[in-house]
N, C-alpha and C. Protein backbone atom coordinates (compact mmCIF):
# COMPACT_ATOMS: atom_id res chain seq x y z
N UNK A 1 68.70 56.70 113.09
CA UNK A 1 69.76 55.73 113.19
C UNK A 1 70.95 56.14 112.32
N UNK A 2 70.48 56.42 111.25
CA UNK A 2 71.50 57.20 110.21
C UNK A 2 73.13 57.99 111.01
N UNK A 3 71.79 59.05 111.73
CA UNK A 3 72.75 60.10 112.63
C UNK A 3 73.41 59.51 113.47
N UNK A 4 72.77 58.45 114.18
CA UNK A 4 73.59 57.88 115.22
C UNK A 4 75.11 57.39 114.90
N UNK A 5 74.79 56.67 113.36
CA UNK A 5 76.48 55.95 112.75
C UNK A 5 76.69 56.94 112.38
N UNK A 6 76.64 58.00 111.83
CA UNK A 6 77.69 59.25 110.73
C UNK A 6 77.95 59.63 111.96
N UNK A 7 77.38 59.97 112.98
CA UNK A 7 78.32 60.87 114.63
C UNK A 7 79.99 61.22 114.12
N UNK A 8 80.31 59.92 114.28
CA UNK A 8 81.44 60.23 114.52
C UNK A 8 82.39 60.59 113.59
N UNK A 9 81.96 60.32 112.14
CA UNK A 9 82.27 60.65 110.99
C UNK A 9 82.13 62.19 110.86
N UNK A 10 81.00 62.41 111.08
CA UNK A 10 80.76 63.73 110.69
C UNK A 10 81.65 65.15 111.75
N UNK A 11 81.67 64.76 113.09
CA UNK A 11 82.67 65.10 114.07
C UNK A 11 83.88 65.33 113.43
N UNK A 12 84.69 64.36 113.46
CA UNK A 12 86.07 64.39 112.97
C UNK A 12 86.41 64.93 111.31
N UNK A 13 85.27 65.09 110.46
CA UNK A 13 85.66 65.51 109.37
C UNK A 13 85.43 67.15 109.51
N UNK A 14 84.56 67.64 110.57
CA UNK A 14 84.65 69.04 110.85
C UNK A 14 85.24 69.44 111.77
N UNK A 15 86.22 68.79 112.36
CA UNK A 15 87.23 69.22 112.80
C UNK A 15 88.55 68.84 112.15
N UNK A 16 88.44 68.06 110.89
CA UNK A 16 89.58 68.43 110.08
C UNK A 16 90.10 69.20 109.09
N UNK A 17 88.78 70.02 108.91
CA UNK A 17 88.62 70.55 107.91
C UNK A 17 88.52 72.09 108.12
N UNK A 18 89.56 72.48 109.56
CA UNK A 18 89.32 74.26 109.48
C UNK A 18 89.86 74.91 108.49
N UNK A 19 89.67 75.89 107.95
CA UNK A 19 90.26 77.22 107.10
C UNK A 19 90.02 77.87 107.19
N UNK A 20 91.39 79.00 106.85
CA UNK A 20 91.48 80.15 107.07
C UNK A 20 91.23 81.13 105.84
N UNK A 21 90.21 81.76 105.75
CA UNK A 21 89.96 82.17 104.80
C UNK A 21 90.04 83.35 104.55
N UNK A 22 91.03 84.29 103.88
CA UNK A 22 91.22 85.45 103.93
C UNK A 22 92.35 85.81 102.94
N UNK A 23 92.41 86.91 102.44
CA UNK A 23 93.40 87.35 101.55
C UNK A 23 93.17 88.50 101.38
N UNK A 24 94.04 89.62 101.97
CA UNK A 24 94.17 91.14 101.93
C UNK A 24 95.57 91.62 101.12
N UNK A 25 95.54 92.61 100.20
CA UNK A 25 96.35 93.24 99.72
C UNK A 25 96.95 94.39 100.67
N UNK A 26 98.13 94.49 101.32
CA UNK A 26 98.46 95.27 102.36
C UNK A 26 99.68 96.61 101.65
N UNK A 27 100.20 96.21 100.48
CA UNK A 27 100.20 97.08 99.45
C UNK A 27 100.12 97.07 97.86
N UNK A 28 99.93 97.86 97.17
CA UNK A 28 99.92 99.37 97.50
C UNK A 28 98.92 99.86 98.04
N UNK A 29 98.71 100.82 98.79
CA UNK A 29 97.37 101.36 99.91
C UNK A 29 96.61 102.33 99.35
N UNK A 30 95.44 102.74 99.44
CA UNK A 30 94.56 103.47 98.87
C UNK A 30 95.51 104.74 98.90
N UNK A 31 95.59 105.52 97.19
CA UNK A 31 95.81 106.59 96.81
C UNK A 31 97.08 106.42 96.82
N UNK A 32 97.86 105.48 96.64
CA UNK A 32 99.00 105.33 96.86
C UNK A 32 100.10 105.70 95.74
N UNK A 33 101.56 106.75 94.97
CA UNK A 33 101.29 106.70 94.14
C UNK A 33 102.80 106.12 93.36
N UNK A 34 102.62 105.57 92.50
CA UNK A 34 104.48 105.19 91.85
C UNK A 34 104.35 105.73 90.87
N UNK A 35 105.76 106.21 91.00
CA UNK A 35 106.41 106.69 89.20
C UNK A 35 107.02 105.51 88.56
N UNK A 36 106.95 105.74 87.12
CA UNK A 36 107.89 105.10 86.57
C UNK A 36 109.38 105.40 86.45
N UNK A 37 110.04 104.11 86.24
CA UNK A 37 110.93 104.11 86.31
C UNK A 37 111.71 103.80 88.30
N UNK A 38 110.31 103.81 89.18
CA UNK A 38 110.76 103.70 90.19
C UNK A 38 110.42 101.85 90.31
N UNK A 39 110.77 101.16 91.62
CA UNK A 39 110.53 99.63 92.04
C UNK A 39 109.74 99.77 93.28
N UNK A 40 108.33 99.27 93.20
CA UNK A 40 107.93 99.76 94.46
C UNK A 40 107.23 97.82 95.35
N UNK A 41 106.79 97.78 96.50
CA UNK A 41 107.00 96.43 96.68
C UNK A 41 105.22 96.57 96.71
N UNK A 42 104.90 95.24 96.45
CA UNK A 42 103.28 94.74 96.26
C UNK A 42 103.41 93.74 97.41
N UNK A 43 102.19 93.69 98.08
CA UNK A 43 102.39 92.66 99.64
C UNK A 43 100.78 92.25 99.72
N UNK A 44 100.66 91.10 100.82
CA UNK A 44 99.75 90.71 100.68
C UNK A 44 99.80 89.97 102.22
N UNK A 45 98.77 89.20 102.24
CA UNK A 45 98.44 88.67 104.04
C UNK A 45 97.48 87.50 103.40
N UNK A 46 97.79 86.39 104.10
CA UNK A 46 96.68 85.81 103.35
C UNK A 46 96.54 84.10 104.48
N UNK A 47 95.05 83.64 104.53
CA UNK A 47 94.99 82.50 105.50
C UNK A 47 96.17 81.27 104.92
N UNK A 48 96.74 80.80 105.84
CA UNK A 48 97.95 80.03 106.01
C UNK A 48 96.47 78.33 104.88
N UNK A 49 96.08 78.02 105.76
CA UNK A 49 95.01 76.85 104.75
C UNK A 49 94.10 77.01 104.26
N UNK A 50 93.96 78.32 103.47
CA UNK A 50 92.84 78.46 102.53
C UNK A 50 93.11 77.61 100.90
N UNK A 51 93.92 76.43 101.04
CA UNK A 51 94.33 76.41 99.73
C UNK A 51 94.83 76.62 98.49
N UNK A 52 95.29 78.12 99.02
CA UNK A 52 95.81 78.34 97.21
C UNK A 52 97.51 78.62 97.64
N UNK A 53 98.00 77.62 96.87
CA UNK A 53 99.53 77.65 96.77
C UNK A 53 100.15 78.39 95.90
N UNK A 54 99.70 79.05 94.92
CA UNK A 54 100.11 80.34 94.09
C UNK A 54 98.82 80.91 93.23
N UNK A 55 98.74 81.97 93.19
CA UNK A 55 98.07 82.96 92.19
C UNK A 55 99.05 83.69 91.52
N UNK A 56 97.84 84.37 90.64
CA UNK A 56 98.88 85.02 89.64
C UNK A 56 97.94 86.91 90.10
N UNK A 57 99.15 87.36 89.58
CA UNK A 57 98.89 89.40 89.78
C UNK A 57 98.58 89.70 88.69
N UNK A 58 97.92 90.64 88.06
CA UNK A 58 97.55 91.54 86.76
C UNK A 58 96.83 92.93 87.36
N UNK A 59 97.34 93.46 86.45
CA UNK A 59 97.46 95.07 87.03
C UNK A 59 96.41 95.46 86.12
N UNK A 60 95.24 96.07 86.42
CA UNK A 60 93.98 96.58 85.89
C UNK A 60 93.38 98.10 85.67
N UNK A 61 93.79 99.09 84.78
CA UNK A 61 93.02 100.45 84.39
C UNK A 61 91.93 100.33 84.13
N UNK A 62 91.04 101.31 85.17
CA UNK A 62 89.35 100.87 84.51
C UNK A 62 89.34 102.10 83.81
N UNK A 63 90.07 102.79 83.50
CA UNK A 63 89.34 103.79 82.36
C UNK A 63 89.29 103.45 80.70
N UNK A 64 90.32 102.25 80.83
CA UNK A 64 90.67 102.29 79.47
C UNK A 64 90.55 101.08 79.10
N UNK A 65 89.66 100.20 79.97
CA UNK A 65 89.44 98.37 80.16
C UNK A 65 91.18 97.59 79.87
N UNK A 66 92.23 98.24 80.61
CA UNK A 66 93.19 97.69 80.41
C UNK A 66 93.75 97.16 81.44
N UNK A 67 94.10 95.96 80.59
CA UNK A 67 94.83 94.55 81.97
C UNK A 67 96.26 94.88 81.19
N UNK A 68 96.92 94.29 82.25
CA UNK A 68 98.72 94.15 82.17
C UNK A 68 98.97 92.97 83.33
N UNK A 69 99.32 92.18 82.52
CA UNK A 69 99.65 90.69 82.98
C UNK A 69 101.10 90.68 83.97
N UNK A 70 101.02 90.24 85.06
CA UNK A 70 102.21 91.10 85.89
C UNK A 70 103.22 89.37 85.89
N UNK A 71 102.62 88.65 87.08
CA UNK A 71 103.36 87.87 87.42
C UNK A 71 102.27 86.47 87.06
N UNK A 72 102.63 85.30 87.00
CA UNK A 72 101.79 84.28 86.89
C UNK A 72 102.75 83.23 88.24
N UNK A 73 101.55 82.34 88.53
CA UNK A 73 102.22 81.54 89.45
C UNK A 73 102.81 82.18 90.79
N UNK A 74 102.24 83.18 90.97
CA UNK A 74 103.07 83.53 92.11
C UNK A 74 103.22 82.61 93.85
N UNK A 75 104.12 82.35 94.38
CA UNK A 75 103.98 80.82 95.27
C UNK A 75 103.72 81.59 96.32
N UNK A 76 102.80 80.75 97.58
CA UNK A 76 102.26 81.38 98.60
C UNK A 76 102.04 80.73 99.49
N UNK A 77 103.20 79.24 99.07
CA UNK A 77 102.88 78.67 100.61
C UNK A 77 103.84 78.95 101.76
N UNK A 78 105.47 79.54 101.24
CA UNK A 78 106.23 80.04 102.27
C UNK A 78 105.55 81.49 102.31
N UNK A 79 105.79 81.47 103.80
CA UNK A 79 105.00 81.93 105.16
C UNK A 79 106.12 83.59 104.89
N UNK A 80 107.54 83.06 104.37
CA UNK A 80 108.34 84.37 104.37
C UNK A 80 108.55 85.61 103.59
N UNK A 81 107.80 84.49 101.82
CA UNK A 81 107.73 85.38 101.28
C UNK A 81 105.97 85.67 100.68
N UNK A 82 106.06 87.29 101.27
CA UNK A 82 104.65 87.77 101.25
C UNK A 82 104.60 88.80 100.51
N UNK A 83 105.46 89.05 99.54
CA UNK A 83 105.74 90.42 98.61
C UNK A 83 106.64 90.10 97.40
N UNK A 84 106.15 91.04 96.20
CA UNK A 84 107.04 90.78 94.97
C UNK A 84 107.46 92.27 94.85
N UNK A 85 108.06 92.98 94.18
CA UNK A 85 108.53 93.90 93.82
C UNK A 85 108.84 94.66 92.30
N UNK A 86 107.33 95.18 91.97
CA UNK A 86 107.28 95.74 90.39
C UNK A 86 108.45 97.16 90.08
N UNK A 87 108.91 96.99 88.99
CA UNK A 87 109.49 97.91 88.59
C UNK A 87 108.48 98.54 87.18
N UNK A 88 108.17 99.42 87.27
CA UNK A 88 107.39 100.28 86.26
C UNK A 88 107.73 100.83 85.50
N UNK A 89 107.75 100.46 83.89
CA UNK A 89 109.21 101.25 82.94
C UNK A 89 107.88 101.70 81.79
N UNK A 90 107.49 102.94 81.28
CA UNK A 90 106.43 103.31 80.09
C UNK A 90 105.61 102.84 80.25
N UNK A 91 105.27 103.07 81.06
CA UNK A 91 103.72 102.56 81.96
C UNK A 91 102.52 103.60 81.43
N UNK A 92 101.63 103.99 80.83
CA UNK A 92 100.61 104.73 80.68
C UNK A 92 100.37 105.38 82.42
N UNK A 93 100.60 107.14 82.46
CA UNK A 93 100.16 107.56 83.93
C UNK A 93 98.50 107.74 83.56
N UNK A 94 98.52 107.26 85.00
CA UNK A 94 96.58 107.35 85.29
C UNK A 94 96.42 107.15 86.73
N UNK A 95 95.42 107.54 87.10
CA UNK A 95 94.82 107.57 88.58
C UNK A 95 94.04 106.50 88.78
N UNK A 96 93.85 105.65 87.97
CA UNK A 96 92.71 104.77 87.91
C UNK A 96 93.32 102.81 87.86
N UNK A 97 94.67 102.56 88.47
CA UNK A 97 94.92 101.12 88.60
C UNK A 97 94.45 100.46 89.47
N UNK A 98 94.75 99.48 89.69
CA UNK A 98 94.38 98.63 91.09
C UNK A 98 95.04 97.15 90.52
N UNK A 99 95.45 95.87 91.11
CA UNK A 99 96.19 94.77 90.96
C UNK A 99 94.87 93.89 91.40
N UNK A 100 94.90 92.64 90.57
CA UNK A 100 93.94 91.70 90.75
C UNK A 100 94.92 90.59 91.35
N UNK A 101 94.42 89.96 92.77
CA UNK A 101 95.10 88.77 92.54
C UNK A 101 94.36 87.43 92.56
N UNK A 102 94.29 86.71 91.23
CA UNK A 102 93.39 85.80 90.88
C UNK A 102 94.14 84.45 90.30
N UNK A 103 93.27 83.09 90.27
CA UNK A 103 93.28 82.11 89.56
C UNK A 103 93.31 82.06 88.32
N UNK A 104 93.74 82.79 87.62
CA UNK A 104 93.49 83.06 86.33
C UNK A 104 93.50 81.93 85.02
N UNK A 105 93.81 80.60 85.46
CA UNK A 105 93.24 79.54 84.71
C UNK A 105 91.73 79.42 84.92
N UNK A 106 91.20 79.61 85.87
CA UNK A 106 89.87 79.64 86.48
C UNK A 106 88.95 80.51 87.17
N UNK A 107 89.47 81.76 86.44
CA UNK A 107 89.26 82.90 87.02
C UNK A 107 88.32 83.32 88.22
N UNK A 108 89.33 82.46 89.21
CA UNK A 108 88.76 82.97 90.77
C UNK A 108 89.78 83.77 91.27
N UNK A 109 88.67 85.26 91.84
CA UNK A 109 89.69 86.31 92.31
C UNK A 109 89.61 86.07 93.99
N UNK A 110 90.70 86.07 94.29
CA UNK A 110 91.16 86.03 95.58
C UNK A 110 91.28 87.35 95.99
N UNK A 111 92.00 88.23 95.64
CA UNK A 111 91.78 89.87 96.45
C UNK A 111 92.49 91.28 95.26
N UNK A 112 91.96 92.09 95.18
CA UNK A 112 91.99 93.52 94.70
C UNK A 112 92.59 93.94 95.82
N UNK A 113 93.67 94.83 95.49
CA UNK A 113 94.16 96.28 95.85
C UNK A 113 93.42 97.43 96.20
N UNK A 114 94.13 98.36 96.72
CA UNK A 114 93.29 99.74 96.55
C UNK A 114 93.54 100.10 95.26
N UNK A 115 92.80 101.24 94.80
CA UNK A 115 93.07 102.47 93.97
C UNK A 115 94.38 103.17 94.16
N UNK A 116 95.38 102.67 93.07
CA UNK A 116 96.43 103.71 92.67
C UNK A 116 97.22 104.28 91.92
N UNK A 117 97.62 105.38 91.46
CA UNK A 117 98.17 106.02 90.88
C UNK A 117 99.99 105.56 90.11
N UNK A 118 99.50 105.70 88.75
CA UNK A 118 100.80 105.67 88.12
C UNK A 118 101.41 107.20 87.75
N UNK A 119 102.44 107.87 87.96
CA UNK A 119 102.98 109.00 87.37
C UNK A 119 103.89 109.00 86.69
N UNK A 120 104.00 110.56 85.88
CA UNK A 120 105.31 109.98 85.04
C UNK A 120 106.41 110.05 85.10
N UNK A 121 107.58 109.29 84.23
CA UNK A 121 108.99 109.51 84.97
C UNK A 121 109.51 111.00 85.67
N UNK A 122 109.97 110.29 86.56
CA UNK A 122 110.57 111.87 87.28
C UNK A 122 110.00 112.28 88.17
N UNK A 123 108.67 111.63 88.05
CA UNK A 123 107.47 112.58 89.20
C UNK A 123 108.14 111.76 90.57
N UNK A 124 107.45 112.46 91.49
CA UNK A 124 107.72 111.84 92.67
C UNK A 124 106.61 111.58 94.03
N UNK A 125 107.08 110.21 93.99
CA UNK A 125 105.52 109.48 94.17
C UNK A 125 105.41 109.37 95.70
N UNK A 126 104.24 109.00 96.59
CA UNK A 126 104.74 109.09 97.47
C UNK A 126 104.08 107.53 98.23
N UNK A 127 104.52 106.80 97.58
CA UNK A 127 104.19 105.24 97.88
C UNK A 127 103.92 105.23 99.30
N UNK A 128 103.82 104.27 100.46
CA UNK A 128 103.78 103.37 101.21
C UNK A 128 105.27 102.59 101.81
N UNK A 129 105.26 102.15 100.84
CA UNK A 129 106.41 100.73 100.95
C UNK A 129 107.36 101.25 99.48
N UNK A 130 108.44 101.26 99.67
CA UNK A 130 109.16 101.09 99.43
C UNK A 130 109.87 99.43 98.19
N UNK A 131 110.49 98.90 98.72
CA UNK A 131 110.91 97.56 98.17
C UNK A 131 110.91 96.07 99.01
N UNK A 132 111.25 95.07 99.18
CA UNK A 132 111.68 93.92 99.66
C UNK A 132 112.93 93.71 99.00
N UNK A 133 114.13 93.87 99.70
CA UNK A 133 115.35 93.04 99.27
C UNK A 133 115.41 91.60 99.01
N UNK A 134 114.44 91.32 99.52
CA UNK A 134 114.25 89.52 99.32
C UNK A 134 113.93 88.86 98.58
N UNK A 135 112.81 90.19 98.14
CA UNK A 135 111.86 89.86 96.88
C UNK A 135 112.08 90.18 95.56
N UNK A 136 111.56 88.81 94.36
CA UNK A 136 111.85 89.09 93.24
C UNK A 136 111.39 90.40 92.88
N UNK A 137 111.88 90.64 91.44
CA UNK A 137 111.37 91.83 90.90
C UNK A 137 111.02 91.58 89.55
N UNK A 138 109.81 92.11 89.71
CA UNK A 138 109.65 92.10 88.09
C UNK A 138 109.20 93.24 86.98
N UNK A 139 109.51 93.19 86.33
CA UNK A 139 109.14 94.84 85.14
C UNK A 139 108.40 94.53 84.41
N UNK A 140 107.78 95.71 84.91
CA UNK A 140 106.13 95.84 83.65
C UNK A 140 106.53 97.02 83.00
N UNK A 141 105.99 96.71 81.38
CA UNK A 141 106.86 98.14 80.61
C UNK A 141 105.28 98.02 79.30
N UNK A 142 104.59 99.34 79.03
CA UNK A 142 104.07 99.65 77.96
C UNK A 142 102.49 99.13 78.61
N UNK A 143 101.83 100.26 77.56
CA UNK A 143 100.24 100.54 78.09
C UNK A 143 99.94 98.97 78.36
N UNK A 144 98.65 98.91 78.90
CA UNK A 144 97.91 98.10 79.25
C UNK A 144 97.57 96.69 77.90
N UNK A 145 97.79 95.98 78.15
CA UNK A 145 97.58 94.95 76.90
C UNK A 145 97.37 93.25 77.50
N UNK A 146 96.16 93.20 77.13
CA UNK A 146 95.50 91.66 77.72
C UNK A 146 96.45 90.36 76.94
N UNK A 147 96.56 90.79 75.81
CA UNK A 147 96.78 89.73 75.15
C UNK A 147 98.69 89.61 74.90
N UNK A 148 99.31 90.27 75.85
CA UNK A 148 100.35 89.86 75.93
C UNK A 148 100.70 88.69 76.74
N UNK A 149 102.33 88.23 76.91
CA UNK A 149 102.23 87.25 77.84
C UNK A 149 102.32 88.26 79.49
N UNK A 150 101.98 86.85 80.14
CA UNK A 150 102.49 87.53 81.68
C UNK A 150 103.97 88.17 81.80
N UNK A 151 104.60 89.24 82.60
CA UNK A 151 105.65 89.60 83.02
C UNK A 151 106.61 88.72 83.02
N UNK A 152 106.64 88.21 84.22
CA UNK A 152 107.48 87.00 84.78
C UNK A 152 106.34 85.72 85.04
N UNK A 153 106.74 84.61 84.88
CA UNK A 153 106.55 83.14 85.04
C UNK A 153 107.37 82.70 86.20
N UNK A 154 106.69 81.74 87.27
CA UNK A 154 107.23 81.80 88.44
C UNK A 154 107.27 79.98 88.80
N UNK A 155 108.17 79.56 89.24
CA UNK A 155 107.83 77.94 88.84
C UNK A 155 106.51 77.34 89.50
N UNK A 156 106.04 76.03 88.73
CA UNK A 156 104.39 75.46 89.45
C UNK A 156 104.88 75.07 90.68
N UNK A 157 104.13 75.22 91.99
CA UNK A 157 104.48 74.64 93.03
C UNK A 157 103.98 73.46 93.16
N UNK A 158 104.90 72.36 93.34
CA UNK A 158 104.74 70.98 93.16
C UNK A 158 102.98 70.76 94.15
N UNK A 159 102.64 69.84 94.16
CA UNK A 159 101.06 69.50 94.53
C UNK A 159 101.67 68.55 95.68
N UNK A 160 102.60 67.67 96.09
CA UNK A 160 103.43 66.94 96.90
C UNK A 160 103.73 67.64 98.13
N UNK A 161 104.68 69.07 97.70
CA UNK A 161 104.82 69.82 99.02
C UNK A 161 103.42 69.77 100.00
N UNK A 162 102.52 70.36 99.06
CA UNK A 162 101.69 71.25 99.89
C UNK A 162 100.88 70.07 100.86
N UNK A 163 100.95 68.75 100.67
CA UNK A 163 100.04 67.67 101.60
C UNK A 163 100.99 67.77 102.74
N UNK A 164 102.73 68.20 102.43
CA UNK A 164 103.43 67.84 103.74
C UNK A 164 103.03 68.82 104.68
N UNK A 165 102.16 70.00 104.54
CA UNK A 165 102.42 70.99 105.86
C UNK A 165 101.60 70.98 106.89
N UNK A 166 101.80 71.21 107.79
CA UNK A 166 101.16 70.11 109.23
C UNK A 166 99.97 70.40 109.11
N UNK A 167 98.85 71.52 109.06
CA UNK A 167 98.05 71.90 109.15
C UNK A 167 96.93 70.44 107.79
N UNK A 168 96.97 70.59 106.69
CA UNK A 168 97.03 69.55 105.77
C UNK A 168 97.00 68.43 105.95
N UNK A 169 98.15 67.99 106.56
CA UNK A 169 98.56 66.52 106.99
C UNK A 169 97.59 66.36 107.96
N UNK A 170 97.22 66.63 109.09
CA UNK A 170 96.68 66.69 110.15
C UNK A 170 94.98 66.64 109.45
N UNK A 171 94.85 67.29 108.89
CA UNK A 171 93.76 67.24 108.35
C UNK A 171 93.03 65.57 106.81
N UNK A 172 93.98 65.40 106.25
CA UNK A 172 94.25 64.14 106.08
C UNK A 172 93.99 62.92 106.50
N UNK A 173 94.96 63.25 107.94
CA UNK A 173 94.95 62.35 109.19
C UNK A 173 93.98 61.86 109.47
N UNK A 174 92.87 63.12 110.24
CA UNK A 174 91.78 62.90 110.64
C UNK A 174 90.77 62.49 109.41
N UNK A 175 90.63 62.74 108.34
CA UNK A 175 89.72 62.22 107.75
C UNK A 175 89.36 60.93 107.45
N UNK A 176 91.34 60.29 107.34
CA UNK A 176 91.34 58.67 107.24
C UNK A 176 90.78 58.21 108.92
N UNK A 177 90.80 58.84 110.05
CA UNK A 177 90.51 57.78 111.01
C UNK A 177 89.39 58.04 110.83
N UNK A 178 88.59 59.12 111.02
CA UNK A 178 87.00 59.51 110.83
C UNK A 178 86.46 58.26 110.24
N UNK A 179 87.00 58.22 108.94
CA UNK A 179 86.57 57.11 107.88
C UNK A 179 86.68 55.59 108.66
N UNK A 180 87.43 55.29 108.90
CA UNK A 180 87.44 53.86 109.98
C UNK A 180 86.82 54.20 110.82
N UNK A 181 86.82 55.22 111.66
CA UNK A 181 86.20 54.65 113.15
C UNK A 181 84.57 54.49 112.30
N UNK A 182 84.27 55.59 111.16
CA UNK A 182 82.88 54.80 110.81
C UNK A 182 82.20 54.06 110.61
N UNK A 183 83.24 53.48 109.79
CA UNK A 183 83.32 51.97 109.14
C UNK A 183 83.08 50.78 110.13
N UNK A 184 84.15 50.84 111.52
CA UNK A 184 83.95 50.13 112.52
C UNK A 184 82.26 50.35 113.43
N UNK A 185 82.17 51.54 113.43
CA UNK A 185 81.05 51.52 114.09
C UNK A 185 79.73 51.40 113.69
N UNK A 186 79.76 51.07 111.45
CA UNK A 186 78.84 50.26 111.04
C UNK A 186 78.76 49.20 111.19
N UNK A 187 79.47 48.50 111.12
CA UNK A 187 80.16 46.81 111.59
C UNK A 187 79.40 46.63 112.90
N UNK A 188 79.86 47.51 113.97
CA UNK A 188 79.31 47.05 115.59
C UNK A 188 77.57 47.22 115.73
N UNK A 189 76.83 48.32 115.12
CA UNK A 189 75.68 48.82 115.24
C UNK A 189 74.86 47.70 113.87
């Protein structure tokens, strides 16, 4: 009998509740390599309602257990912008980076990079991608260091926007009628 009243509850809350769950780093690409002193662009792909309205980037050497705090807050609910743009100034060269992009109040990682290469000024690298004119830029300068601050600080994305976008709303939607038509159809049964 149970099943019979949740039906319709349980229906409409799994169909309000799709997500897209995914988050790929699309650059920099395996073996990929920047010099310093060059701006090269960092990109990403990621499910439109998986929930996360900004993460933050930190750039990771495993030879030398060194983090470098890149960007914090980075926003990810416009659809347009899907790339930031590091500039690399006395960067320690090594073969051994890769970019984390994580929750880092709560350290949930959402997606790793490939493996790539820093060289040193002058060298000439032979990246992928290039830049985004659109996209901010930000400079990372000096070896690897955890306990600095982040690069750039990027503003909090309000918690208000993100209920307005249809996918959300819609989902919302359905949960409040789900919830009544249940309600009603404890009442009738």
């Amino acid at each position: 009998m149970f099943l019979l009243r949740a039906a319709p509850y349980l229906l409409l809350t799994a169909l309000a509740s799709s997500v897209s769950a995914y988050f790929v780093v699309t650059s920099p690409k395996l073996n990929d390599q920047w010099a310093n002193g060059d701006t090269r662009m960092v990109s990403w792909s990621k499910g439109a309602l998986d929930g996360i309205s900004s993460f933050d980037i930190e750039m990771s050497r495993m030879s030398t257990d060194g983090l470098t705090l890149v960007a914090k807050n980075v926003p990810s609910l416009d659809s347009s912008q899907k790339s930031i743009n590091i500039l690399l100034q006395d960067v320690p060269p090594g073969d051994d980076y890769f970019l984390l992009f994580i929750n880092s109040t709560h350290g949930v990682m959402h997606a790793t990079s490939p493996r790539f290469s820093i060289l040193a000024t002058g060298a000439t690298s032979n990246s992928s991608a290039a830049t985004n004119a659109k996209a901010p830029t930000v400079t990372v300068s000096g070896a690897p260091n955890p306990t600095q601050a982040f690069a750039t600080t990027f503003a909090v994305v309000s918690g208000a926007s993100r209920l307005l976008r249809a996918g959300q709303t819609w989902g919302v939607f359905g949960a409040v009628i789900a919830g009544v038509l249940s309600a009603v159809w404890t009442l009738l049964c």
